[in-house]
Protein backbone atom coordinates (compact mmCIF):
# COMPACT_ATOMS: atom_id res chain seq x y z
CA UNK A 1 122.78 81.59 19.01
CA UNK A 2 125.49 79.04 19.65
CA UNK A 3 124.50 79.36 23.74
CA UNK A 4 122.25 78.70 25.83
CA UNK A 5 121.32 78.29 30.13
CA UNK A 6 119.82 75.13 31.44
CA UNK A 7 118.51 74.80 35.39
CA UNK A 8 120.32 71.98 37.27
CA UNK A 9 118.80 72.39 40.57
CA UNK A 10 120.72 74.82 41.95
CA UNK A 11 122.97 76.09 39.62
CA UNK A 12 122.17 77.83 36.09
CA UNK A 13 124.73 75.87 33.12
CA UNK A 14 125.57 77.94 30.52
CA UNK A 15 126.11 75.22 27.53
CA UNK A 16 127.53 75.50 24.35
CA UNK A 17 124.69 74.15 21.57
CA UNK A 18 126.54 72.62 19.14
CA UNK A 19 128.56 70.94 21.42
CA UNK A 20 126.71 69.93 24.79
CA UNK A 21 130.17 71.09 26.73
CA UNK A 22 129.13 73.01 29.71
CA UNK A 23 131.33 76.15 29.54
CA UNK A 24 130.30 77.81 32.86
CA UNK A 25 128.18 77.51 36.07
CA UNK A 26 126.44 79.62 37.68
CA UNK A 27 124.22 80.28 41.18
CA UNK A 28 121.94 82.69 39.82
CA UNK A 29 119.98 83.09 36.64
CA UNK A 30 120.64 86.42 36.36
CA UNK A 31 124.33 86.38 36.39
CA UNK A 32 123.78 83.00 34.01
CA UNK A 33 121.26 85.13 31.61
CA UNK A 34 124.12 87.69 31.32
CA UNK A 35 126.51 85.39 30.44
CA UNK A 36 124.74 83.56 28.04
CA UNK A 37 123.60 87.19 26.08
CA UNK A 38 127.14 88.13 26.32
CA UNK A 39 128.68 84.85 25.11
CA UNK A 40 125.71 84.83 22.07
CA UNK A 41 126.91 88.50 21.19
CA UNK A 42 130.47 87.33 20.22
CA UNK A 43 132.25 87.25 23.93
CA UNK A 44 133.43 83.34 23.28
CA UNK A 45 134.23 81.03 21.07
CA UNK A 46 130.90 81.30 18.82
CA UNK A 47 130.25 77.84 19.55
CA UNK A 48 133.94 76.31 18.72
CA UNK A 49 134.69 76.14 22.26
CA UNK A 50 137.61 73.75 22.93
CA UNK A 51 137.37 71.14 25.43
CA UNK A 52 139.97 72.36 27.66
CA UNK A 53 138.04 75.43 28.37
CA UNK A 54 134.93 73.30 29.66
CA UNK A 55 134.36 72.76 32.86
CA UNK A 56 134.08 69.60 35.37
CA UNK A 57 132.51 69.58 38.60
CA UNK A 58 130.60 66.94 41.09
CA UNK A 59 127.13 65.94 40.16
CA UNK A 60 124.71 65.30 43.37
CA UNK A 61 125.38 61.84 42.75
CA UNK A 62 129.01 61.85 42.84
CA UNK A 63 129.61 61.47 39.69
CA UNK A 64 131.56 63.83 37.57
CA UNK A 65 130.00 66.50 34.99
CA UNK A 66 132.10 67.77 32.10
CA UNK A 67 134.34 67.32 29.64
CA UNK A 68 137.61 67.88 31.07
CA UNK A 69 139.61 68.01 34.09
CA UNK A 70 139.56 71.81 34.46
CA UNK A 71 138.19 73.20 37.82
């Protein structure tokens, strides 16, 4: 399985393995669960994901999280 969720805090990350980019976010584990099965079941990339599909978004700190400027 080329996916898988991590807990930041709030949020639920749904990260590609191979990889470490951070292809989605999101505020419940549920919805993050379902995206991760659906992703694992041949929805994406199959863990070739490229870099401008990633996402970037504000850490608590300030700093950035990501790979690329998307939003």
């Amino acid at each position: 399985m080329p996916y898988t969720m991590r807990n930041e805090k709030t949020l639920f990350e749904i990260v590609e393995k191979g990889s470490e980019l951070v292809v989605a976010v999101r505020k419940t584990k549920e919805e993050a669960t379902k995206l991760t099965r659906s992703l694992n079941l041949g929805a994406g990339f199959d863990g070739f994901t490229p870099s401008f599909f990633t996402l970037k978004y504000p850490n608590p700190d300030g700093h950035a999280k990501g790979n690329t400027a998307q939003t």
